[in-house]
C-alpha atoms as a PDB file:
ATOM      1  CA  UNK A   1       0.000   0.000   0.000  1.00  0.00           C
ATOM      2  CA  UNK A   2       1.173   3.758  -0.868  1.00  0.00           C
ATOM      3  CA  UNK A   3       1.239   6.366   1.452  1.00  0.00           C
ATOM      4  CA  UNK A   4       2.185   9.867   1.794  1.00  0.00           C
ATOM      5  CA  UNK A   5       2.981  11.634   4.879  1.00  0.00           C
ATOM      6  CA  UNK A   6       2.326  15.691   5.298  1.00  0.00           C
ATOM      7  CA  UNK A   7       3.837  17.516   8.158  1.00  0.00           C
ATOM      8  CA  UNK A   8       5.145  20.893   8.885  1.00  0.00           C
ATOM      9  CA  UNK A   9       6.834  22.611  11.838  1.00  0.00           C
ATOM     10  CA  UNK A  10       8.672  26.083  12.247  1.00  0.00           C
ATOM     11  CA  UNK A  11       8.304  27.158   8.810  1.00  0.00           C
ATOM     12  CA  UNK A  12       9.854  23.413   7.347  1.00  0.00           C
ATOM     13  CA  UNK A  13       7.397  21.719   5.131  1.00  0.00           C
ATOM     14  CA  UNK A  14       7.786  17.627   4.816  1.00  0.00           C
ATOM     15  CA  UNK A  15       6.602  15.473   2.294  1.00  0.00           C
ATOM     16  CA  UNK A  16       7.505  11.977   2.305  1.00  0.00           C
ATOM     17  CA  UNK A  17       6.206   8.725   0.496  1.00  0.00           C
ATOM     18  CA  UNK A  18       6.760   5.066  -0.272  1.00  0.00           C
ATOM     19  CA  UNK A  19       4.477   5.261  -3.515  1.00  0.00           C
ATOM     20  CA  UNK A  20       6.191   3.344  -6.207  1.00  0.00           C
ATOM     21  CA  UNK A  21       8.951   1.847  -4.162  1.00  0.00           C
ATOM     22  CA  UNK A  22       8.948  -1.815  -3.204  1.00  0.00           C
ATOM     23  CA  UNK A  23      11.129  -0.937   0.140  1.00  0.00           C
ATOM     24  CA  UNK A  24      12.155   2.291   2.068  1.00  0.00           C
ATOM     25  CA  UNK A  25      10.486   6.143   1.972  1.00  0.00           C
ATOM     26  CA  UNK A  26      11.268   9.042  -0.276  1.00  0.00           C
ATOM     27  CA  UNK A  27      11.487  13.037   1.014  1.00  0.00           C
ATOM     28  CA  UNK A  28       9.103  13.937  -1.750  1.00  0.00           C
ATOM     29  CA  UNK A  29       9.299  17.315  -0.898  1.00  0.00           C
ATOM     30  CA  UNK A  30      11.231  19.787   1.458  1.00  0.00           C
ATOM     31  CA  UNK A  31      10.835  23.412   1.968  1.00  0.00           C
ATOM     32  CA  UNK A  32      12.610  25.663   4.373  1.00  0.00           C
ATOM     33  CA  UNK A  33      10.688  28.945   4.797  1.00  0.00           C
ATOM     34  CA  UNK A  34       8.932  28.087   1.217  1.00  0.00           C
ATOM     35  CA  UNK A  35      11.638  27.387  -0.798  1.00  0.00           C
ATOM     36  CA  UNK A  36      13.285  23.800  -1.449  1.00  0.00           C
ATOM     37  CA  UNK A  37      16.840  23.867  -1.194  1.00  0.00           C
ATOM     38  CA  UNK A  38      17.400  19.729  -2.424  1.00  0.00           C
ATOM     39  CA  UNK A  39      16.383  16.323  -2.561  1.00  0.00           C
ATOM     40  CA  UNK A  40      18.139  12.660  -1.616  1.00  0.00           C
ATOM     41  CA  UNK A  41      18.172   9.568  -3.698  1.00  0.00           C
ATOM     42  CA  UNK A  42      15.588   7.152  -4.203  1.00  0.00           C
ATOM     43  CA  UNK A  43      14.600   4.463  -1.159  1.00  0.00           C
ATOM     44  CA  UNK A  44      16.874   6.095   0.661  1.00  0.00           C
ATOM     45  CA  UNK A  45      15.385   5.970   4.318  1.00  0.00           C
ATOM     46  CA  UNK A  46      13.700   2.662   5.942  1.00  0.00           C
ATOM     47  CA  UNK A  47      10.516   4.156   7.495  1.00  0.00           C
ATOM     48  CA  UNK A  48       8.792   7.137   6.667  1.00  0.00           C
ATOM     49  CA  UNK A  49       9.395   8.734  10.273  1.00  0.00           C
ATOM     50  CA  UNK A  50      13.243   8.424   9.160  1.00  0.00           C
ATOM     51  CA  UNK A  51      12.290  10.085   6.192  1.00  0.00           C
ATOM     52  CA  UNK A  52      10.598  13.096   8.049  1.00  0.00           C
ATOM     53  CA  UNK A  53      13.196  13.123  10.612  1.00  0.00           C
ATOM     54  CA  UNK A  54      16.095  13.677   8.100  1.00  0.00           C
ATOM     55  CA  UNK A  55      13.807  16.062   6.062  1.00  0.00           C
ATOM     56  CA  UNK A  56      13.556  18.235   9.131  1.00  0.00           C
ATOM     57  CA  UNK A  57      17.331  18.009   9.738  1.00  0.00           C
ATOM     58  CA  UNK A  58      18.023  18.816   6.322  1.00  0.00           C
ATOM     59  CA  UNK A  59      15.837  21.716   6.369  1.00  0.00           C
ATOM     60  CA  UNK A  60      17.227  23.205   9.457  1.00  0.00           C
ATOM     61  CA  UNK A  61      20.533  23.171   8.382  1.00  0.00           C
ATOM     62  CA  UNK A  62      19.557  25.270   5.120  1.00  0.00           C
ATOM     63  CA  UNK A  63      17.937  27.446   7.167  1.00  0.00           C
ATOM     64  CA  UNK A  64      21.025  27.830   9.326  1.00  0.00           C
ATOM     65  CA  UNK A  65      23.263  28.230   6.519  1.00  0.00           C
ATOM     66  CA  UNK A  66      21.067  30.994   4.599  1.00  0.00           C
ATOM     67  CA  UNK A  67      20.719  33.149   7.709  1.00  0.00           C
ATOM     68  CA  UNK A  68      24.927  32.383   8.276  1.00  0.00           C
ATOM     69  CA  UNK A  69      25.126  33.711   4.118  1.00  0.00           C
ATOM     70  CA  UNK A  70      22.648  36.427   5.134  1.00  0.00           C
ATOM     71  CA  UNK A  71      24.617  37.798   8.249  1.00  0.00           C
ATOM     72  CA  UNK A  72      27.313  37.545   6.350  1.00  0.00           C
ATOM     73  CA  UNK A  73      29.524  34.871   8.410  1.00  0.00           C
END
């Protein structure tokens, strides 16, 4: 069965899904403060709540690194 997953804290915006794949989640989307700043491979995470935990990893450390590039560090 396919599934997507939806969930958004602190301005980061998660999407992930197993839809297609026969093992393992996707980050289907990711945006930091409404822009999307990459994605990963395919399968690349077991569940989808390793999926969503990387995506909100990922997605603070863009946000960290733009406001480091905006402050000019």
């Amino acid at each position: 069965m396919s599934r997507t997953e939806t969930i958004e804290e602190n301005g980061i915006r998660v999407v992930v899904s197993n839809h297609g794949l026969s093992s393992g989640w996707d980050i289907v989307s990711l945006l930091v403060d409404g822009m999307d700043p990459q994605s990963g491979r395919a399968g690349e995470f077991a569940t989808d709540k390793d999926a969503i935990r990387a995506a909100f990893e990922r997605g603070e450390a863009e946000r960290q690194k733009r406001q480091a590039k905006s402050s000019g560090a």
